[in-house]
C-alpha atoms as a PDB file:
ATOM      1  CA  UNK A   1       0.000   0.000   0.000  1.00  0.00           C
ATOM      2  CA  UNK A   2       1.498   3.189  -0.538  1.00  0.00           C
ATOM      3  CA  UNK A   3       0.632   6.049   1.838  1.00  0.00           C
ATOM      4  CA  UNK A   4      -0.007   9.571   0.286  1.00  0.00           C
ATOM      5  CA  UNK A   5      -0.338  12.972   2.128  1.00  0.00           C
ATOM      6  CA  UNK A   6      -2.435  15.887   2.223  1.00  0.00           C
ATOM      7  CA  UNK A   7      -2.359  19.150   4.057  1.00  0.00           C
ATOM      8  CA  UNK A   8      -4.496  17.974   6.804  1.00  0.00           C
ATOM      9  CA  UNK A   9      -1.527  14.788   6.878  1.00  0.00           C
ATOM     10  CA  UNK A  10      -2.172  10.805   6.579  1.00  0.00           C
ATOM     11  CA  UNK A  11      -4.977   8.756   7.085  1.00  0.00           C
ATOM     12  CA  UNK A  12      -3.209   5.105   8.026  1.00  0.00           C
ATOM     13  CA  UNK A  13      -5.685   4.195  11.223  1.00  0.00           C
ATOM     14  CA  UNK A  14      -9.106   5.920   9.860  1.00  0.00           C
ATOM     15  CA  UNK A  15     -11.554   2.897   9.912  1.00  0.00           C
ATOM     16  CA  UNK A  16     -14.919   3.276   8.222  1.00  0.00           C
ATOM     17  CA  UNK A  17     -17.833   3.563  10.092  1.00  0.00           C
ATOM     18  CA  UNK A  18     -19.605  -0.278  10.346  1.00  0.00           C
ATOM     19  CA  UNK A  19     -23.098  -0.077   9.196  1.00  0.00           C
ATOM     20  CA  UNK A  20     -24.767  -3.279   9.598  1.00  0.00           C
ATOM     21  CA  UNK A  21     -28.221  -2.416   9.283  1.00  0.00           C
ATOM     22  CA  UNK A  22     -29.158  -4.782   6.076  1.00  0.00           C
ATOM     23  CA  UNK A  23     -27.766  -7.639   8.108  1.00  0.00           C
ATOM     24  CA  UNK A  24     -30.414  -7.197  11.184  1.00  0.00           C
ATOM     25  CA  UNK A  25     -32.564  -9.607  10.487  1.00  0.00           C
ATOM     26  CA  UNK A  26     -29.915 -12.273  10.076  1.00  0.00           C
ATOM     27  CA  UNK A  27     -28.383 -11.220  13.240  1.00  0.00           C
ATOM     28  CA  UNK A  28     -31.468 -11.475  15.197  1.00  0.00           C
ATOM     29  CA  UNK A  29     -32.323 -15.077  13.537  1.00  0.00           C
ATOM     30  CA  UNK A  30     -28.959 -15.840  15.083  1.00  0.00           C
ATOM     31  CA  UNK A  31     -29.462 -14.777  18.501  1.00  0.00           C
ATOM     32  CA  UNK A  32     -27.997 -11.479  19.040  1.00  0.00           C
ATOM     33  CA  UNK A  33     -30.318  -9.394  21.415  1.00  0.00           C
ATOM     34  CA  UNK A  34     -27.874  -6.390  21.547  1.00  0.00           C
ATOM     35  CA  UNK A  35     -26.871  -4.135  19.285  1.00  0.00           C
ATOM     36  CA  UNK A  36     -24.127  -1.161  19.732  1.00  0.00           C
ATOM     37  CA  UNK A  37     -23.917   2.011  17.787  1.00  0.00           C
ATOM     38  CA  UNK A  38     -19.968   2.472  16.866  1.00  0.00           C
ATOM     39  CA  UNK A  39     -18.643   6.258  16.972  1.00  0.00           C
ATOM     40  CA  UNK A  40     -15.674   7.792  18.286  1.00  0.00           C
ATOM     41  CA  UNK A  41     -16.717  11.380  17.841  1.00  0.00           C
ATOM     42  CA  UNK A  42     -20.276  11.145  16.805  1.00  0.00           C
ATOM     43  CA  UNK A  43     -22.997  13.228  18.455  1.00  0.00           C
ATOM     44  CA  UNK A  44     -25.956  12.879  20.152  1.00  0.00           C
ATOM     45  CA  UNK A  45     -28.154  14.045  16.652  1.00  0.00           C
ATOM     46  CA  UNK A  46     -26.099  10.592  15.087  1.00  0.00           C
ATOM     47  CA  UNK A  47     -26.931   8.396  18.107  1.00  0.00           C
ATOM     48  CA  UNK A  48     -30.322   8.926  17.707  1.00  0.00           C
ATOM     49  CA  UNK A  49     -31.075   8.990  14.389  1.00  0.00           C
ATOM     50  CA  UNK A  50     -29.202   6.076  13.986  1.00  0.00           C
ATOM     51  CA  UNK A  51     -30.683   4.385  17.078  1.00  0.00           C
ATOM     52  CA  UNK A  52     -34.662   5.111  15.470  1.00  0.00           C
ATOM     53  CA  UNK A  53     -33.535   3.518  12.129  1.00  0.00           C
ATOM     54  CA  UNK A  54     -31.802   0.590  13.646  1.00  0.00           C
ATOM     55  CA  UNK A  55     -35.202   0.311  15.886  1.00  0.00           C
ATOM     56  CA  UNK A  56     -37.212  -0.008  12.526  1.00  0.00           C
ATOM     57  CA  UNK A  57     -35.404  -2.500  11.171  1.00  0.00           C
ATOM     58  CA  UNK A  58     -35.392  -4.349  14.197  1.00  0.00           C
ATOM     59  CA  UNK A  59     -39.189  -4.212  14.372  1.00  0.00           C
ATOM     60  CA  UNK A  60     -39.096  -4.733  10.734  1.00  0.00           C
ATOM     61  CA  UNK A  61     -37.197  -7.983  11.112  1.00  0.00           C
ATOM     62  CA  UNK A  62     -39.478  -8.981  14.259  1.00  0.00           C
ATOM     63  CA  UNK A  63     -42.639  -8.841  12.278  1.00  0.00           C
ATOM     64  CA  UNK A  64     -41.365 -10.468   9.240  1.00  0.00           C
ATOM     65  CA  UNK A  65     -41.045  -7.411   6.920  1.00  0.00           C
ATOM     66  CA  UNK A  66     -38.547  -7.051   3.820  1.00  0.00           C
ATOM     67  CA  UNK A  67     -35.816  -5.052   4.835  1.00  0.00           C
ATOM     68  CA  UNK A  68     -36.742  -1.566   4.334  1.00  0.00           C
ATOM     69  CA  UNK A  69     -33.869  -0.014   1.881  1.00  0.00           C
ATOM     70  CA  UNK A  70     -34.924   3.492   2.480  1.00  0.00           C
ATOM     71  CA  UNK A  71     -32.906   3.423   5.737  1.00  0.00           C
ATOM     72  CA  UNK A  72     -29.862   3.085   4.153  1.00  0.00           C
ATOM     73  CA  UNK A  73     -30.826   6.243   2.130  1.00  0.00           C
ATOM     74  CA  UNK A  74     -31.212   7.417   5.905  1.00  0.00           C
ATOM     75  CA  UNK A  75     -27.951   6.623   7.246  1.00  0.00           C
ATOM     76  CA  UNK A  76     -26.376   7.645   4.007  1.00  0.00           C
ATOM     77  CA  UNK A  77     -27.516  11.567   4.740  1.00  0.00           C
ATOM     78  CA  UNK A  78     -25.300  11.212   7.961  1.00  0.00           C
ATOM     79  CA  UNK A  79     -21.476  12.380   8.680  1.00  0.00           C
ATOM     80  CA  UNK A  80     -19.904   9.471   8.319  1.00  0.00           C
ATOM     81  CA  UNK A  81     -16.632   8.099   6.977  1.00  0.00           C
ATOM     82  CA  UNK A  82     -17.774   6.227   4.573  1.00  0.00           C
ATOM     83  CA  UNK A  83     -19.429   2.404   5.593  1.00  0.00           C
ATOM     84  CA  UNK A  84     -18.317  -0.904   5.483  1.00  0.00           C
ATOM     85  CA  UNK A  85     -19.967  -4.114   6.814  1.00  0.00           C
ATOM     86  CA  UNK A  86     -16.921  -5.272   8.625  1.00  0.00           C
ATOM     87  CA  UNK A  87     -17.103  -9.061   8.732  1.00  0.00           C
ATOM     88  CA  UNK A  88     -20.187  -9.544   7.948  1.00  0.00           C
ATOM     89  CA  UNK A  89     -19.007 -10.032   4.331  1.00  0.00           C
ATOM     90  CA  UNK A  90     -16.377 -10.843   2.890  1.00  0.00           C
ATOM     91  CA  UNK A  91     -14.386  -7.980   1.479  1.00  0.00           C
ATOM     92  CA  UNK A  92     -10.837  -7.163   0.756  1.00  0.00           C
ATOM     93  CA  UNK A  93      -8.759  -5.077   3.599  1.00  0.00           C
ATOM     94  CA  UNK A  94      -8.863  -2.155   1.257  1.00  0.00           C
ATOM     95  CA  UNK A  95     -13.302  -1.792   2.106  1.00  0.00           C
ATOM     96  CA  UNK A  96     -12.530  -1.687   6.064  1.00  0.00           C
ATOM     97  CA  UNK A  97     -10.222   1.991   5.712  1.00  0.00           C
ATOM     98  CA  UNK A  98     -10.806   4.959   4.484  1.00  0.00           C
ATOM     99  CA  UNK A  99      -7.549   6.344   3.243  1.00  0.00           C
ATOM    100  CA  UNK A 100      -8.625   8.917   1.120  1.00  0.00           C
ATOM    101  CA  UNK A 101      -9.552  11.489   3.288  1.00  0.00           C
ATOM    102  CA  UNK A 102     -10.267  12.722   7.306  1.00  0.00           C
ATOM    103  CA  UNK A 103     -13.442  14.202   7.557  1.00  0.00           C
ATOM    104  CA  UNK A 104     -17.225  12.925   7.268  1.00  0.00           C
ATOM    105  CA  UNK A 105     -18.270  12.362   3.424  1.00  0.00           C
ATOM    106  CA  UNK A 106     -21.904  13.510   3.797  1.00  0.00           C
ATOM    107  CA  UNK A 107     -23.245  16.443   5.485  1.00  0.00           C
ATOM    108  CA  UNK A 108     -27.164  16.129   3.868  1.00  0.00           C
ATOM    109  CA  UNK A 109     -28.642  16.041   7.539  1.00  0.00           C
ATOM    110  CA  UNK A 110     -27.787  18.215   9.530  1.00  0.00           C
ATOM    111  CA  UNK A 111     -28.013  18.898  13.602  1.00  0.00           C
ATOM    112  CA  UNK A 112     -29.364  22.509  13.884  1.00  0.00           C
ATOM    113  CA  UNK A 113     -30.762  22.934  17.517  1.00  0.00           C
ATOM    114  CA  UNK A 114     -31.726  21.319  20.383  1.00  0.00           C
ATOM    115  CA  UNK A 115     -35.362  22.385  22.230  1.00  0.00           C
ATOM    116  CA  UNK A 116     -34.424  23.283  25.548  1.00  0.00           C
ATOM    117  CA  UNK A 117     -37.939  22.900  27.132  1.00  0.00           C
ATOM    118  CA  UNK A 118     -37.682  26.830  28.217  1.00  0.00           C
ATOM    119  CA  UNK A 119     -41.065  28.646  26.428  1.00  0.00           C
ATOM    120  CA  UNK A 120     -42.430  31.776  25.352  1.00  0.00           C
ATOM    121  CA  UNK A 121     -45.929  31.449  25.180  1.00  0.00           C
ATOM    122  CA  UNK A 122     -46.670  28.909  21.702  1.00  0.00           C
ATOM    123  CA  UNK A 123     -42.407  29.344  20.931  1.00  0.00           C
ATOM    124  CA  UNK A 124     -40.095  27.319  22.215  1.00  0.00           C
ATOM    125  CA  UNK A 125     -36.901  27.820  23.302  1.00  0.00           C
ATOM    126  CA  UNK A 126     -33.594  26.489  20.645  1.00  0.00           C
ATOM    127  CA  UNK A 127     -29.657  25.883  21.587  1.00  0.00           C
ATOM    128  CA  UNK A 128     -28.598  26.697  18.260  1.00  0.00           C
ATOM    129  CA  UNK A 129     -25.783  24.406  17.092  1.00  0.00           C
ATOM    130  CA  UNK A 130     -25.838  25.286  13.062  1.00  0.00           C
ATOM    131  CA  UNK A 131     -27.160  28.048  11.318  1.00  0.00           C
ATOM    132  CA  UNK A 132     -30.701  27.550   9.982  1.00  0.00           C
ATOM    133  CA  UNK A 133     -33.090  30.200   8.794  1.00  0.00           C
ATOM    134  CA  UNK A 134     -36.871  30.997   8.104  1.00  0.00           C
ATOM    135  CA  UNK A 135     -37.794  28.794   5.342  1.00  0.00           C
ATOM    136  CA  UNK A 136     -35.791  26.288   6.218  1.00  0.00           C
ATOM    137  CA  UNK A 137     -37.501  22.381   5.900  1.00  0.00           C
ATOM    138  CA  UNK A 138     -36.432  21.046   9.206  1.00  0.00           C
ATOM    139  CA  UNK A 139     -36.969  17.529  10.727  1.00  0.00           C
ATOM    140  CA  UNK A 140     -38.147  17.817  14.464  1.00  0.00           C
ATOM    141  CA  UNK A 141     -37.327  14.188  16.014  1.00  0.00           C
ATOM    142  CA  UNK A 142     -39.298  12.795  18.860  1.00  0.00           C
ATOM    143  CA  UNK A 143     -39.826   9.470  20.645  1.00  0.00           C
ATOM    144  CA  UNK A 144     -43.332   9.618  19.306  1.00  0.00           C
ATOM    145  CA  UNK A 145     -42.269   9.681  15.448  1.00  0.00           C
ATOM    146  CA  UNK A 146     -40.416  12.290  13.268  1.00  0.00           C
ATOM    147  CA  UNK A 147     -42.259  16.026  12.008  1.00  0.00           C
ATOM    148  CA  UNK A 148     -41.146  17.511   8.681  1.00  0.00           C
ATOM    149  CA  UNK A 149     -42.263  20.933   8.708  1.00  0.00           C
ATOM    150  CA  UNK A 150     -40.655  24.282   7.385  1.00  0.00           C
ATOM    151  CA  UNK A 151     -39.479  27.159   9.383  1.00  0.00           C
ATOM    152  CA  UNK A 152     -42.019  29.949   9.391  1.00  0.00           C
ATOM    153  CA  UNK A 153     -41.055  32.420  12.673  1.00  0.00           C
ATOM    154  CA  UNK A 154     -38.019  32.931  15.055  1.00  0.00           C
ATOM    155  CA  UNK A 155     -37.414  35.169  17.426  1.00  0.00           C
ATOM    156  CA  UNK A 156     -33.628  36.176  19.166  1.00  0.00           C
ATOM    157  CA  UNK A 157     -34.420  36.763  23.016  1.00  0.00           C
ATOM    158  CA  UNK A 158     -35.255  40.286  22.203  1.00  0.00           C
ATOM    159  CA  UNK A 159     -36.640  40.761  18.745  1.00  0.00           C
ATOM    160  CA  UNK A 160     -37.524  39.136  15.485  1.00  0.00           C
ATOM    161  CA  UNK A 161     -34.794  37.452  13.682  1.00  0.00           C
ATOM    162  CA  UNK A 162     -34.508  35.860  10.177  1.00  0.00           C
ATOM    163  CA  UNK A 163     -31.392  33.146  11.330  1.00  0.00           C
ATOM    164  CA  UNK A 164     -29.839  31.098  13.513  1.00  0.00           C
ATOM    165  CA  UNK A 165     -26.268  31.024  14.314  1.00  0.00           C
ATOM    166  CA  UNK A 166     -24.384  28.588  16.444  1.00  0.00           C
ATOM    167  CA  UNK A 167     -23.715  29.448  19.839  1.00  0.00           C
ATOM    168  CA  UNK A 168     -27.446  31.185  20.131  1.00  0.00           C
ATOM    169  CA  UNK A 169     -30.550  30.419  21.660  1.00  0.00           C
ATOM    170  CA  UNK A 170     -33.887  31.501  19.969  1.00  0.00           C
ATOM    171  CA  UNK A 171     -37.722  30.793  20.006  1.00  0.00           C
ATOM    172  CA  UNK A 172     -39.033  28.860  17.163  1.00  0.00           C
ATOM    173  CA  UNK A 173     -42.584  27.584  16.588  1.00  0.00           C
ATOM    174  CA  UNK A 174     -42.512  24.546  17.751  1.00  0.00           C
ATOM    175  CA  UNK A 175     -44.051  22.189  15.329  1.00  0.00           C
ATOM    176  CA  UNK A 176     -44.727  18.812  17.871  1.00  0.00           C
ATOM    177  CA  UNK A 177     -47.228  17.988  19.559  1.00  0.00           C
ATOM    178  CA  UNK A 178     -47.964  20.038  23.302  1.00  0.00           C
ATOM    179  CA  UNK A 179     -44.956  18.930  25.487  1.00  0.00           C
ATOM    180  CA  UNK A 180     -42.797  17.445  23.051  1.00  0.00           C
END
């Protein structure tokens, strides 16, 4: 193998991220009851997105369903460095590193904000985290199921504003159900 360099330096130890998910219905046929989500730096927007789409196929498997390929499409929108399947196939040593490159290969979702649970009569309260702005589609997770919607109305803590920038808190609509 011959090692090249870029101006951010090598990438000799950068494993791919594992992404089993079209295997979970073997692995449950076999046994396995436990499942762990790999990540050295991943947040907590990627631990739970990935959690609710390995939960689906889970169920999926459980009640007999086809695997569901949309939640690869799912995963794919992550930041990840790129996938493999580990052992779970055979591949050669080349599929199990990423040598190409050091940083996350998608960025089509996105972790924006996190509600706080502080409100403002029907707005709730954001920790901005990335900029978003009014118009925006957004994806509003929950325990009860997922909420497409698009921005409409934000507010800084003092007066109307048209963006959000990291390091902020604002009010936003809040698109959920009461409570969420």
């Amino acid at each position: 193998m011959t090692a090249f360099e870029d101006e951010h330096g090598t990438y000799i130890m950068n494993s791919k991220d594992l992404r089993a998910i079209a295997h979970v219905e073997r692995l449950t046929k076999m046994g396995v009851h436990s499942l762990k989500i790999e990540g050295r730096t991943k947040s907590f927007y990627y631990c739970a997105r990935t959690a609710q789409v390995y939960r689906k196929a889970i169920d999926d498997a459980a009640a007999g369903k086809p695997f569901d390929t949309s939640l690869l499409e799912t995963l794919e929108g992550l930041a990840h460095r790129g996938y493999t399947e580990g052992f779970l196939r055979r591949h050669t040593h080349d599929d199990y590193q990423n040598y190409e490159y050091g940083y996350s290969v998608s960025d089509r979702q996105q972790f924006v904000g996190e509600f706080t649970g502080e409100r403002k009569g029907d707005l709730a309260a954001v920790a901005v985290k990335n900029k978003f702005s009014v118009g925006d589609s957004l994806e509003l997770m929950t325990p009860q199921g997922n909420i497409n919607f698009t921005l409409e109305h934000m507010e800084k803590r003092q007066r109307r504003s048209n963006a959000g920038r990291t390091g902020r808190w604002l009010y936003c609509v809040d698109p959920g159900p009461a409570g969420s």
